[in-house]
C-alpha atoms as a PDB file:
ATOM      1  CA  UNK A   1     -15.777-128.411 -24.384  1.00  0.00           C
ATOM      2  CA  UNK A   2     -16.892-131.808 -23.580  1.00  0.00           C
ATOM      3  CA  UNK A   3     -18.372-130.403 -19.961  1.00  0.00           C
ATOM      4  CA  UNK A   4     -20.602-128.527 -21.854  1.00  0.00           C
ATOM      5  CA  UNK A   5     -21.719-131.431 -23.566  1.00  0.00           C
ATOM      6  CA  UNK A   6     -22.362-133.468 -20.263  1.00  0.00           C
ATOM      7  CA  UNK A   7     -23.929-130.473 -18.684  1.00  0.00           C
ATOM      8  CA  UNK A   8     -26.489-129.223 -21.141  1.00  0.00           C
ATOM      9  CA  UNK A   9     -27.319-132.783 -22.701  1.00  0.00           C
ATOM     10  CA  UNK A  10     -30.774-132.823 -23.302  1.00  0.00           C
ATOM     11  CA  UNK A  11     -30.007-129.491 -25.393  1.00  0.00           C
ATOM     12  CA  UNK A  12     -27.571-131.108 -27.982  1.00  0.00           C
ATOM     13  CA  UNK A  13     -29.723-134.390 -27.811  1.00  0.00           C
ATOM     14  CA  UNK A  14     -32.324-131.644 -28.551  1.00  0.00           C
ATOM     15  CA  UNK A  15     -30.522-129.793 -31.236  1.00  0.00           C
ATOM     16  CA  UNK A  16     -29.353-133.032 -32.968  1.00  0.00           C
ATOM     17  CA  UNK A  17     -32.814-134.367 -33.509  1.00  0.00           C
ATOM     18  CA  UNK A  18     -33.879-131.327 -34.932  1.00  0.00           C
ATOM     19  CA  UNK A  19     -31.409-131.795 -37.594  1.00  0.00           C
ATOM     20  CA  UNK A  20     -31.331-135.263 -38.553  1.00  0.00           C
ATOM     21  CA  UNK A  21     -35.167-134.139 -39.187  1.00  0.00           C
ATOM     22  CA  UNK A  22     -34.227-131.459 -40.678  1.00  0.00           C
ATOM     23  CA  UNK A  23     -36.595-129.167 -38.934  1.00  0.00           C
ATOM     24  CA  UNK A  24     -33.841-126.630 -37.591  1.00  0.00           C
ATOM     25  CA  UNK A  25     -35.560-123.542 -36.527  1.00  0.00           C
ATOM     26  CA  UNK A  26     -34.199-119.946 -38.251  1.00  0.00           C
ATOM     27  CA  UNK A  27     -33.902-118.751 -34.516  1.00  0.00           C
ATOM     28  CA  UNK A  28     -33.170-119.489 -31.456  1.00  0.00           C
ATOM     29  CA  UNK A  29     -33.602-118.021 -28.067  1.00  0.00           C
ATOM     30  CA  UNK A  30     -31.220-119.345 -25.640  1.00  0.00           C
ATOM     31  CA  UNK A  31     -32.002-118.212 -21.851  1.00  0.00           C
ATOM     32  CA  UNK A  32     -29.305-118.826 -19.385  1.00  0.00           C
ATOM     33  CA  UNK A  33     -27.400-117.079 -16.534  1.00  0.00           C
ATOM     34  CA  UNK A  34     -23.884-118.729 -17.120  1.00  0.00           C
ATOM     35  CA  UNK A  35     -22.931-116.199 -19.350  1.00  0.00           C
ATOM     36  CA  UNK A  36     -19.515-117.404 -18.411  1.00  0.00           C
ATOM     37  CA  UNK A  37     -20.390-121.283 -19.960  1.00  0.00           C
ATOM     38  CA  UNK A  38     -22.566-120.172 -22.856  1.00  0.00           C
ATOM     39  CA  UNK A  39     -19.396-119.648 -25.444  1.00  0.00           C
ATOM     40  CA  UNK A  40     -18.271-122.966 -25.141  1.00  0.00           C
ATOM     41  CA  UNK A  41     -21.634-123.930 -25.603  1.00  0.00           C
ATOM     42  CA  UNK A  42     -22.340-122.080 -28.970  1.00  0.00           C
ATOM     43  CA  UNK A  43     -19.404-123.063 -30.192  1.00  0.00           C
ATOM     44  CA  UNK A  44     -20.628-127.075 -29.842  1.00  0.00           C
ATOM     45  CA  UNK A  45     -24.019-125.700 -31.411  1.00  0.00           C
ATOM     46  CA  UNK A  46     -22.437-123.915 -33.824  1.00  0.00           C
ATOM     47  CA  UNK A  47     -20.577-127.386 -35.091  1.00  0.00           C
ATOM     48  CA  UNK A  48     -24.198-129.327 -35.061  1.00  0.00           C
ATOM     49  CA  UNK A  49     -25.422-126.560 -37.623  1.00  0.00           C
ATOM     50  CA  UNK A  50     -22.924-126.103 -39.728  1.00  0.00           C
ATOM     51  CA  UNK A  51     -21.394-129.868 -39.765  1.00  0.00           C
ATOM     52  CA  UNK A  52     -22.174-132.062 -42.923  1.00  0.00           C
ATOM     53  CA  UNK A  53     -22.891-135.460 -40.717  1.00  0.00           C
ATOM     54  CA  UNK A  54     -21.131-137.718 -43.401  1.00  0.00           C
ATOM     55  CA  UNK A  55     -18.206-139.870 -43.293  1.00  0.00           C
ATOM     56  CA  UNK A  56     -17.004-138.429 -46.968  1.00  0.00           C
ATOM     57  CA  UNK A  57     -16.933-135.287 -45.576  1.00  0.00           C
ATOM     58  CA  UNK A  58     -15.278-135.934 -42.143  1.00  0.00           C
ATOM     59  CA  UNK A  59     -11.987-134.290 -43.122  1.00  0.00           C
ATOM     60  CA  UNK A  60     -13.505-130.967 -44.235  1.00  0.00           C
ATOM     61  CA  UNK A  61     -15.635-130.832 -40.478  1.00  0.00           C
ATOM     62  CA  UNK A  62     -12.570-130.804 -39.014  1.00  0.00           C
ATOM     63  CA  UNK A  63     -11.290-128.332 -40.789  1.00  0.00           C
ATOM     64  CA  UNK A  64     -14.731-126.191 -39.965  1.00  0.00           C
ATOM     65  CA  UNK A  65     -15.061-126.867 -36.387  1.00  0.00           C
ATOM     66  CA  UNK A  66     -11.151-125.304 -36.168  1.00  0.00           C
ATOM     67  CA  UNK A  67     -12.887-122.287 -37.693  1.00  0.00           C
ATOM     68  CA  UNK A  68     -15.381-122.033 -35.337  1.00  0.00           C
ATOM     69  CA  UNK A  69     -13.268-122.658 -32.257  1.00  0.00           C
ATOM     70  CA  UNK A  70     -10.749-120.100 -33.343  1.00  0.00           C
ATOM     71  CA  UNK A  71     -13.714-117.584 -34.648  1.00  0.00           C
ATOM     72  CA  UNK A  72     -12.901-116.872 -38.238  1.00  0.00           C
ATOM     73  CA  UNK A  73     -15.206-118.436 -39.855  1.00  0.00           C
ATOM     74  CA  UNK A  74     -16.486-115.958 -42.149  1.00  0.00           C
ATOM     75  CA  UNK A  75     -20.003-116.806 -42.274  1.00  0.00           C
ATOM     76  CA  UNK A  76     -20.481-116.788 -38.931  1.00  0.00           C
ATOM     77  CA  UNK A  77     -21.084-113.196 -37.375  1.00  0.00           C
ATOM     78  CA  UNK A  78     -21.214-112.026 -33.562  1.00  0.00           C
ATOM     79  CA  UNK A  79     -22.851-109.072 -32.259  1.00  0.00           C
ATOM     80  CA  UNK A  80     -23.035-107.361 -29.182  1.00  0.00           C
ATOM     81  CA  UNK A  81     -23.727-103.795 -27.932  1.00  0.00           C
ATOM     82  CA  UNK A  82     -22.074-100.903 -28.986  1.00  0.00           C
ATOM     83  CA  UNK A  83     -21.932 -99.175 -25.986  1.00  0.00           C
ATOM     84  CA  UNK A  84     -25.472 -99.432 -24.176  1.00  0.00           C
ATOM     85  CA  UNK A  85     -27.512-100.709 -26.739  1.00  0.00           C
ATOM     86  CA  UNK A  86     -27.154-102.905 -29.847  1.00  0.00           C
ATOM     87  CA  UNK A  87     -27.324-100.346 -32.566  1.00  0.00           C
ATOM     88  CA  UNK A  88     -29.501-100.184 -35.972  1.00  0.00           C
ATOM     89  CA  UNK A  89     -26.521-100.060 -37.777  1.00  0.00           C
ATOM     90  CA  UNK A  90     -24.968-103.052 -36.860  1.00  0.00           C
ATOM     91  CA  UNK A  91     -27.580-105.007 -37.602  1.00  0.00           C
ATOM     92  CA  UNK A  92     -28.193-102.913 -41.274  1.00  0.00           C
ATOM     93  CA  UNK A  93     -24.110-103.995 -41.481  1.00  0.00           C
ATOM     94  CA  UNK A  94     -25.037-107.575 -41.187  1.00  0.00           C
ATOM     95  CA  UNK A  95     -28.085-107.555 -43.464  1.00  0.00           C
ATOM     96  CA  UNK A  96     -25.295-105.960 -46.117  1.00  0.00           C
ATOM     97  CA  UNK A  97     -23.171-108.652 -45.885  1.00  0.00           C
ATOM     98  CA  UNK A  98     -25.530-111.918 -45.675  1.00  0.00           C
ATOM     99  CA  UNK A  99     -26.649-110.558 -49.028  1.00  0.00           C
ATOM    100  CA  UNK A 100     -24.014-112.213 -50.545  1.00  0.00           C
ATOM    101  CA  UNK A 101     -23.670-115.988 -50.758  1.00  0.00           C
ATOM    102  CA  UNK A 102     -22.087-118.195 -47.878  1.00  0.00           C
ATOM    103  CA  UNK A 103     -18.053-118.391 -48.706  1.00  0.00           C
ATOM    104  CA  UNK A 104     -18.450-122.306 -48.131  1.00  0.00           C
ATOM    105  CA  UNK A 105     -21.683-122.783 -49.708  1.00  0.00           C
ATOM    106  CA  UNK A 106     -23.358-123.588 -46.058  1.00  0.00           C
ATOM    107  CA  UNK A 107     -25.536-121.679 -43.510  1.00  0.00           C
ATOM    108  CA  UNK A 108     -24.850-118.356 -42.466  1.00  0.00           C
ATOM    109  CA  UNK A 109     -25.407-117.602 -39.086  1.00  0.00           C
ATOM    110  CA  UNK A 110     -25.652-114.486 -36.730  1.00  0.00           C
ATOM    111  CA  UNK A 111     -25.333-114.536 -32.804  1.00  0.00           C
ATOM    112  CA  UNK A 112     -26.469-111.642 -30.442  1.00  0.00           C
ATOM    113  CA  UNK A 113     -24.606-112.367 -27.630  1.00  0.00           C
ATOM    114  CA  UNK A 114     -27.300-109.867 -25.321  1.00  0.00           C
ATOM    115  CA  UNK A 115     -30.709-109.790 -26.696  1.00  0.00           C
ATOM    116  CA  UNK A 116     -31.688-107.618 -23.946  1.00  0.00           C
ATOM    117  CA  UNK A 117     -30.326-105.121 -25.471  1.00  0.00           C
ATOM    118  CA  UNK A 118     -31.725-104.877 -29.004  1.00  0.00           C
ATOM    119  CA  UNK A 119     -33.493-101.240 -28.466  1.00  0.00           C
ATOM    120  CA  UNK A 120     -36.905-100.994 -30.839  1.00  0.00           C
ATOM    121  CA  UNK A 121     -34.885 -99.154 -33.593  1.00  0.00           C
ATOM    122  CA  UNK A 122     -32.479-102.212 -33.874  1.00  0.00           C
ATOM    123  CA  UNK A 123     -35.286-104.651 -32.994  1.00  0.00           C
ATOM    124  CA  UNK A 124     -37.388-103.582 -35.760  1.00  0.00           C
ATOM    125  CA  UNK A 125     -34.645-104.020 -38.132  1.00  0.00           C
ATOM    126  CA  UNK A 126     -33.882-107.396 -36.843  1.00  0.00           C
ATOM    127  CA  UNK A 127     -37.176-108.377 -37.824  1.00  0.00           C
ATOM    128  CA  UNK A 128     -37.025-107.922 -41.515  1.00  0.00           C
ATOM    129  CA  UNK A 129     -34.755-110.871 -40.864  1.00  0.00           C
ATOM    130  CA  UNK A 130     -37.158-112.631 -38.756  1.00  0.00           C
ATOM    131  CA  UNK A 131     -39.799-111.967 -40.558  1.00  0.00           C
ATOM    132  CA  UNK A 132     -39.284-113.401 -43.372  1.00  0.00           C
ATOM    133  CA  UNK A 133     -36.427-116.132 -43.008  1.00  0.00           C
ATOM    134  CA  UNK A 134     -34.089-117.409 -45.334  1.00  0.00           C
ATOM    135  CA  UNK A 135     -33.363-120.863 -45.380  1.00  0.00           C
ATOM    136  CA  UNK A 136     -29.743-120.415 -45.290  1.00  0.00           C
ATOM    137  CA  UNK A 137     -29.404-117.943 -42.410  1.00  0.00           C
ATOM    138  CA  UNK A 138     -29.992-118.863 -38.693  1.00  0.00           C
ATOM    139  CA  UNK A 139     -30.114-116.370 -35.359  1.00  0.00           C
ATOM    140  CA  UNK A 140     -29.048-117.622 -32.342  1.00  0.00           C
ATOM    141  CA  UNK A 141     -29.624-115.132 -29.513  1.00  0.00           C
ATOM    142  CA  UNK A 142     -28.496-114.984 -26.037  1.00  0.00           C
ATOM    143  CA  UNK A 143     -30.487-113.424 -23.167  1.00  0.00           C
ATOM    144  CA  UNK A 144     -30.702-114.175 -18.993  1.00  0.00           C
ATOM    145  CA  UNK A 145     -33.868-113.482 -19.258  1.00  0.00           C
ATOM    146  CA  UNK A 146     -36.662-114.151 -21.962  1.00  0.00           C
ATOM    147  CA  UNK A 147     -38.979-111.551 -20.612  1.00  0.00           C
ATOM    148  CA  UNK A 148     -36.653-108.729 -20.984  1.00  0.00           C
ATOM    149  CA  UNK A 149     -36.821-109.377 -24.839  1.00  0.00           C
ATOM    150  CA  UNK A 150     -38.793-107.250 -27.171  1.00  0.00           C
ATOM    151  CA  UNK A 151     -42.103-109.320 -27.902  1.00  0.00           C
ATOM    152  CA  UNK A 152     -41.914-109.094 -31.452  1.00  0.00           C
ATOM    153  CA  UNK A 153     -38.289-110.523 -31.448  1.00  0.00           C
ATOM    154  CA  UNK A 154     -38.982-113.355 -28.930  1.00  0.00           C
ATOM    155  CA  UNK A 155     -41.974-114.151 -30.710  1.00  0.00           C
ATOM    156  CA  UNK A 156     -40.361-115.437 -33.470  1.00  0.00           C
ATOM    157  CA  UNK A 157     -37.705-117.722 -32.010  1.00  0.00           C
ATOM    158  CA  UNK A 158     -37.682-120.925 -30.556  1.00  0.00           C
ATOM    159  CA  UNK A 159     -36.653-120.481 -26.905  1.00  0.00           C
ATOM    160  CA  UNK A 160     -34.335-122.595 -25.052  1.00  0.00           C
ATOM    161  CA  UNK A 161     -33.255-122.508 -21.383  1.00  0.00           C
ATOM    162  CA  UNK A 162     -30.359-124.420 -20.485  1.00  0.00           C
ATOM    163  CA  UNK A 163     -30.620-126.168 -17.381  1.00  0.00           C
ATOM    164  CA  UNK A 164     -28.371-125.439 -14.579  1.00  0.00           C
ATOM    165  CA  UNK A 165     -26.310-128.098 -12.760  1.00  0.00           C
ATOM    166  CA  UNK A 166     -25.748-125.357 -10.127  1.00  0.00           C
ATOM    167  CA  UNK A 167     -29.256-124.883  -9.347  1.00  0.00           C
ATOM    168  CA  UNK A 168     -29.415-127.243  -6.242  1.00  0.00           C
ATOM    169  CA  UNK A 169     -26.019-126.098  -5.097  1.00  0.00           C
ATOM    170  CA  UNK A 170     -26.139-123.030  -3.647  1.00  0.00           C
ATOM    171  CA  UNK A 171     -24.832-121.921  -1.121  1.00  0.00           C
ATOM    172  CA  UNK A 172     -26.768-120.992   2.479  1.00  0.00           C
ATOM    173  CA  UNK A 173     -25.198-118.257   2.669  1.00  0.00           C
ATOM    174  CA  UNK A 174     -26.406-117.078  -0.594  1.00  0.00           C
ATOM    175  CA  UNK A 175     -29.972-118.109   0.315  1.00  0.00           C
ATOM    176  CA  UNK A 176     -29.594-116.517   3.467  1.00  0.00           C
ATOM    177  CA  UNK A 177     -28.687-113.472   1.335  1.00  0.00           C
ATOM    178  CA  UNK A 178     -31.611-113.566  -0.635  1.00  0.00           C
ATOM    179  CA  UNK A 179     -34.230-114.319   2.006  1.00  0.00           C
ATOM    180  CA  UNK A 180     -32.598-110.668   3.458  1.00  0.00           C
ATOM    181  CA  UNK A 181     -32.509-108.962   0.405  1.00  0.00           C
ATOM    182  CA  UNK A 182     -35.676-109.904  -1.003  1.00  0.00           C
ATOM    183  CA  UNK A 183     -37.633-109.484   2.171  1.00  0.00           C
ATOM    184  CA  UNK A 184     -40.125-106.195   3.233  1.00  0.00           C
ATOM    185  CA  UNK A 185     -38.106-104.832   5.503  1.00  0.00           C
ATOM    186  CA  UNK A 186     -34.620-105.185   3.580  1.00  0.00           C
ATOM    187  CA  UNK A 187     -33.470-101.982   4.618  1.00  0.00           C
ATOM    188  CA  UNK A 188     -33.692-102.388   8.569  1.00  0.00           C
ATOM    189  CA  UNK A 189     -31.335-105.045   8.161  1.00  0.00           C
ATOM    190  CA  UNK A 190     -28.918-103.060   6.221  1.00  0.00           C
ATOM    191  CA  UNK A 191     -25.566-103.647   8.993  1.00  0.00           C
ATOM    192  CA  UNK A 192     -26.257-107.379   8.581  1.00  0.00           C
ATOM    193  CA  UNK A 193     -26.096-107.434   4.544  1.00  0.00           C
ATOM    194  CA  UNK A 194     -22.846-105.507   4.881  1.00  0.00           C
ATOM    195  CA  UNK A 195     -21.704-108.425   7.500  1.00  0.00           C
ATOM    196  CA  UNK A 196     -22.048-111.029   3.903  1.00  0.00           C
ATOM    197  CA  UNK A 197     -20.707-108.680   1.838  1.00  0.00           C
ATOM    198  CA  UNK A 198     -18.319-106.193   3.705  1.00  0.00           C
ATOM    199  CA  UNK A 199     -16.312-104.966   0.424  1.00  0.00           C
ATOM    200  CA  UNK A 200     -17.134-104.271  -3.344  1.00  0.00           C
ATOM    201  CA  UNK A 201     -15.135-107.170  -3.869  1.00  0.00           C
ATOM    202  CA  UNK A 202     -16.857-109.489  -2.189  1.00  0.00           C
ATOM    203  CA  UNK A 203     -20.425-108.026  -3.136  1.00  0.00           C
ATOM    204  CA  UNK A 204     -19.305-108.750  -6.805  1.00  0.00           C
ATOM    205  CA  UNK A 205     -19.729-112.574  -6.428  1.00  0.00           C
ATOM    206  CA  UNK A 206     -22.165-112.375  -3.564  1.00  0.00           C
ATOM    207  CA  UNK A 207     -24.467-110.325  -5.874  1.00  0.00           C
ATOM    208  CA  UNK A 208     -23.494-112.585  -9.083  1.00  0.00           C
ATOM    209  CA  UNK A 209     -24.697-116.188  -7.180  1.00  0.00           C
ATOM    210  CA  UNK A 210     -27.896-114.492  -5.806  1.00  0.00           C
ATOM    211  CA  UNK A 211     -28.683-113.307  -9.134  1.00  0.00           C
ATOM    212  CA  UNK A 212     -28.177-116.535 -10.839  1.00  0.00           C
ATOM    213  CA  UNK A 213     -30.288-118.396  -7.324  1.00  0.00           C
ATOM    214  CA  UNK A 214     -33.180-116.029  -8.164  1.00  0.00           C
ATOM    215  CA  UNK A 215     -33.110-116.537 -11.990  1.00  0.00           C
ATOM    216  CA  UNK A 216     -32.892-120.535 -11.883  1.00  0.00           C
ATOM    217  CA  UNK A 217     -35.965-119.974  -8.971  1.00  0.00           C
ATOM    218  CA  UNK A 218     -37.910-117.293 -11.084  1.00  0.00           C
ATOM    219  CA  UNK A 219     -41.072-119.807 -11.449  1.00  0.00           C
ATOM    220  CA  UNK A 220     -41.480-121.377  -7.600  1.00  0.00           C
ATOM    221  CA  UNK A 221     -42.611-117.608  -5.970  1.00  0.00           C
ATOM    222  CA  UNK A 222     -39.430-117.557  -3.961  1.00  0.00           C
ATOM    223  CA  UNK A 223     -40.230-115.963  -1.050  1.00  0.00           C
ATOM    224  CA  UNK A 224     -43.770-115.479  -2.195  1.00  0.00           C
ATOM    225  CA  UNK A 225     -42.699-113.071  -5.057  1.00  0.00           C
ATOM    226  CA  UNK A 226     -44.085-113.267  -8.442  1.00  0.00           C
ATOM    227  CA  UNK A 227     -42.617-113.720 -11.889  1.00  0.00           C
ATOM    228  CA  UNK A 228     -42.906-110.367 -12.627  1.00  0.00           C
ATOM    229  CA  UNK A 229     -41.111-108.850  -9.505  1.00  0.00           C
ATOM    230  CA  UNK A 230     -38.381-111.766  -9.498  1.00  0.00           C
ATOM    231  CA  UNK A 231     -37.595-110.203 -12.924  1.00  0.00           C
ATOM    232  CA  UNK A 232     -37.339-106.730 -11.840  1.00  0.00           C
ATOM    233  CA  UNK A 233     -35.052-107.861  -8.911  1.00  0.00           C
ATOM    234  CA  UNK A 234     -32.493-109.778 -11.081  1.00  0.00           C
ATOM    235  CA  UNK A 235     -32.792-106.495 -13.436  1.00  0.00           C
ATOM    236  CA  UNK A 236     -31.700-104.230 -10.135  1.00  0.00           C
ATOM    237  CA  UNK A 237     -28.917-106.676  -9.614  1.00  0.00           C
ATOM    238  CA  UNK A 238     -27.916-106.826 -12.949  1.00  0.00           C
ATOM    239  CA  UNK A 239     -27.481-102.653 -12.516  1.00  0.00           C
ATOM    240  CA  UNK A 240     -25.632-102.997  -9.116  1.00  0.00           C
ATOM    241  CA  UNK A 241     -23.194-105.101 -10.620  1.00  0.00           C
ATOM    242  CA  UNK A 242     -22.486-103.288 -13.237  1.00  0.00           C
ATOM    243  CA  UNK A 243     -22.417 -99.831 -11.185  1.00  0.00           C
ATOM    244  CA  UNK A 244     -19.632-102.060  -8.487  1.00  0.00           C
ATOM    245  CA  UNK A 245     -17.145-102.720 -11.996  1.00  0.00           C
ATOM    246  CA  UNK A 246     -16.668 -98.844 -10.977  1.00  0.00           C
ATOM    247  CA  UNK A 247     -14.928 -97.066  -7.953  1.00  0.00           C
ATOM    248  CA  UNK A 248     -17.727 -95.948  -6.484  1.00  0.00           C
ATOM    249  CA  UNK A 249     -19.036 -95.389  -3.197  1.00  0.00           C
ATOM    250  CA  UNK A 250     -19.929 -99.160  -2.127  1.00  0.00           C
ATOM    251  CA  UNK A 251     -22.196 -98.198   0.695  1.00  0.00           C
ATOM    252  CA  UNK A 252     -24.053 -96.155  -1.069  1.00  0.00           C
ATOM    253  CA  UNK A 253     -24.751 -98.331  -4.053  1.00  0.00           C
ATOM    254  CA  UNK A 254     -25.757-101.339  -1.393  1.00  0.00           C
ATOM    255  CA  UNK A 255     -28.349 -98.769   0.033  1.00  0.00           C
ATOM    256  CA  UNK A 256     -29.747 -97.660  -3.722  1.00  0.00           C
ATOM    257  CA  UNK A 257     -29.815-101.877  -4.053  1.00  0.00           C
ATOM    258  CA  UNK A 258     -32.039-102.513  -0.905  1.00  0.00           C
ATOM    259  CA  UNK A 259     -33.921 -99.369  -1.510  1.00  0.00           C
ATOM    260  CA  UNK A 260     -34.948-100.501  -5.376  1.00  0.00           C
ATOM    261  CA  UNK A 261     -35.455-103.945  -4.113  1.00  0.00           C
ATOM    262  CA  UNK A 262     -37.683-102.647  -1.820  1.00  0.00           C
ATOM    263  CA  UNK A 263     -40.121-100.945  -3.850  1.00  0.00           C
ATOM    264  CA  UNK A 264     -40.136-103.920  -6.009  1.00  0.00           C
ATOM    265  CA  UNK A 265     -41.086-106.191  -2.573  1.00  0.00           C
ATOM    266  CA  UNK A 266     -43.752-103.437  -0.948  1.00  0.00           C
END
């Protein structure tokens, strides 16, 4: 836990002003690749909202921030996708029960742990929340990519991208990756890709680190793409990934990779 608070710093210095000034937002936006860090680091955040800040009341914090480590505190409600999408229902669900009043007379808080995939049903549902907020209830959302959120829904959050201590520390190999990958002729240099990432194993974090290099480099035209197609590319990625969790045919899915990416770079 306390990495988290080293790492991402200027967010909790962030966070912690907002409250002393008592200008917490109703939602938040949080951006970030390190899907693998962000739970320890909602779980800090989580403690900042929901803490009383006095000395009189130290004992019961302690008690709450148990809660919230161990995830049963009842107020506060996760939800990802069902499946492909985050559903209308779930989100009807959640409406149901934030009607009634907070079990410890605090905040009541809701976290989508993949705002990407809010479809426009569930979106639009979501935003009778959004809309018009209530000042006990808080969204925190979770997303690797702001652009990939519905417009109405990002609209109406305060967005937040955690900074990266990794960003500087990639590898050459994974830049040398993504130079190949990214460039116009991607697919003539097929039998050299496979020589960085010869298995589906390997591919897995090969593929991971490039698209976490191209996200934390989305806004200095890498390779002289644009926003726009760096987007698209960590979106392909995001699908290869998720089609090599599967026994599939690797070479095959490397060639539908370099063959998306390519229409992207043309």
């Amino acid at each position: 836990m306390e990495d988290v608070l080293v790492e991402q710093k200027d967010f909790f210095d962030f966070i912690n002003n907002e409250k002393k000034k008592n200008k917490l937002s109703h939602a938040y936006l949080i951006e970030t690749c390190d899907y693998d860090k962000v739970d320890n680091l909602i779980i800090e955040f989580l403690k900042i909202l929901l803490s009383s800040n006095t000395v009189d009341n130290e004992s019961d914090d302690i008690k709450l921030f148990h809660l919230i480590e161990e995830k049963t505190y009842p107020d506060i409600k996760y939800i990802k996708a069902d499946g492909s999408s985050i559903k209308k229902e779930q989100l009807i669900n959640l409406m149901d029960e934030f009607k009634n009043k907070s079990m410890y007379d605090n905040k009541q808080v809701y976290i989508i742990e993949d705002a990407t995939k809010l479809n426009m049903s569930s979106a639009n549902t979501m935003l009778k929340f959004l809309e018009e907020p209530e000042d006990n209830i808080i969204a925190i959302l979770i997303a690797n990519s702001k652009y990939k959120v519905i417009d109405t829904i990002l609209s109406r959050c305060q967005v937040i991208t955690l900074k990266s201590n990794e960003k500087n520390d990639f590898s050459d190999e994974t830049k040398k990756l993504a130079e190949m990958v990214c460039s116009n002729n991607n697919f003539l240099l097929f039998d050299n890709i496979l020589e960085i990432i010869p298995d589906r194993v390997t591919a897995l974090d090969k593929l991971k680190d490039l698209e976490k290099y191209l996200f934390y480099e989305k806004n200095n035209n890498l390779f002289d793409l644009t926003l726009k197609k760096n987007i698209s590319i960590i979106s392909i990625l995001e699908e290869i990934i998720e089609k090599l969790n599967y026994n599939v045919n690797y070479k095959l899915i490397i060639d539908d990779l370099l063959i998306s990416i390519l229409e992207v770079v043309k």
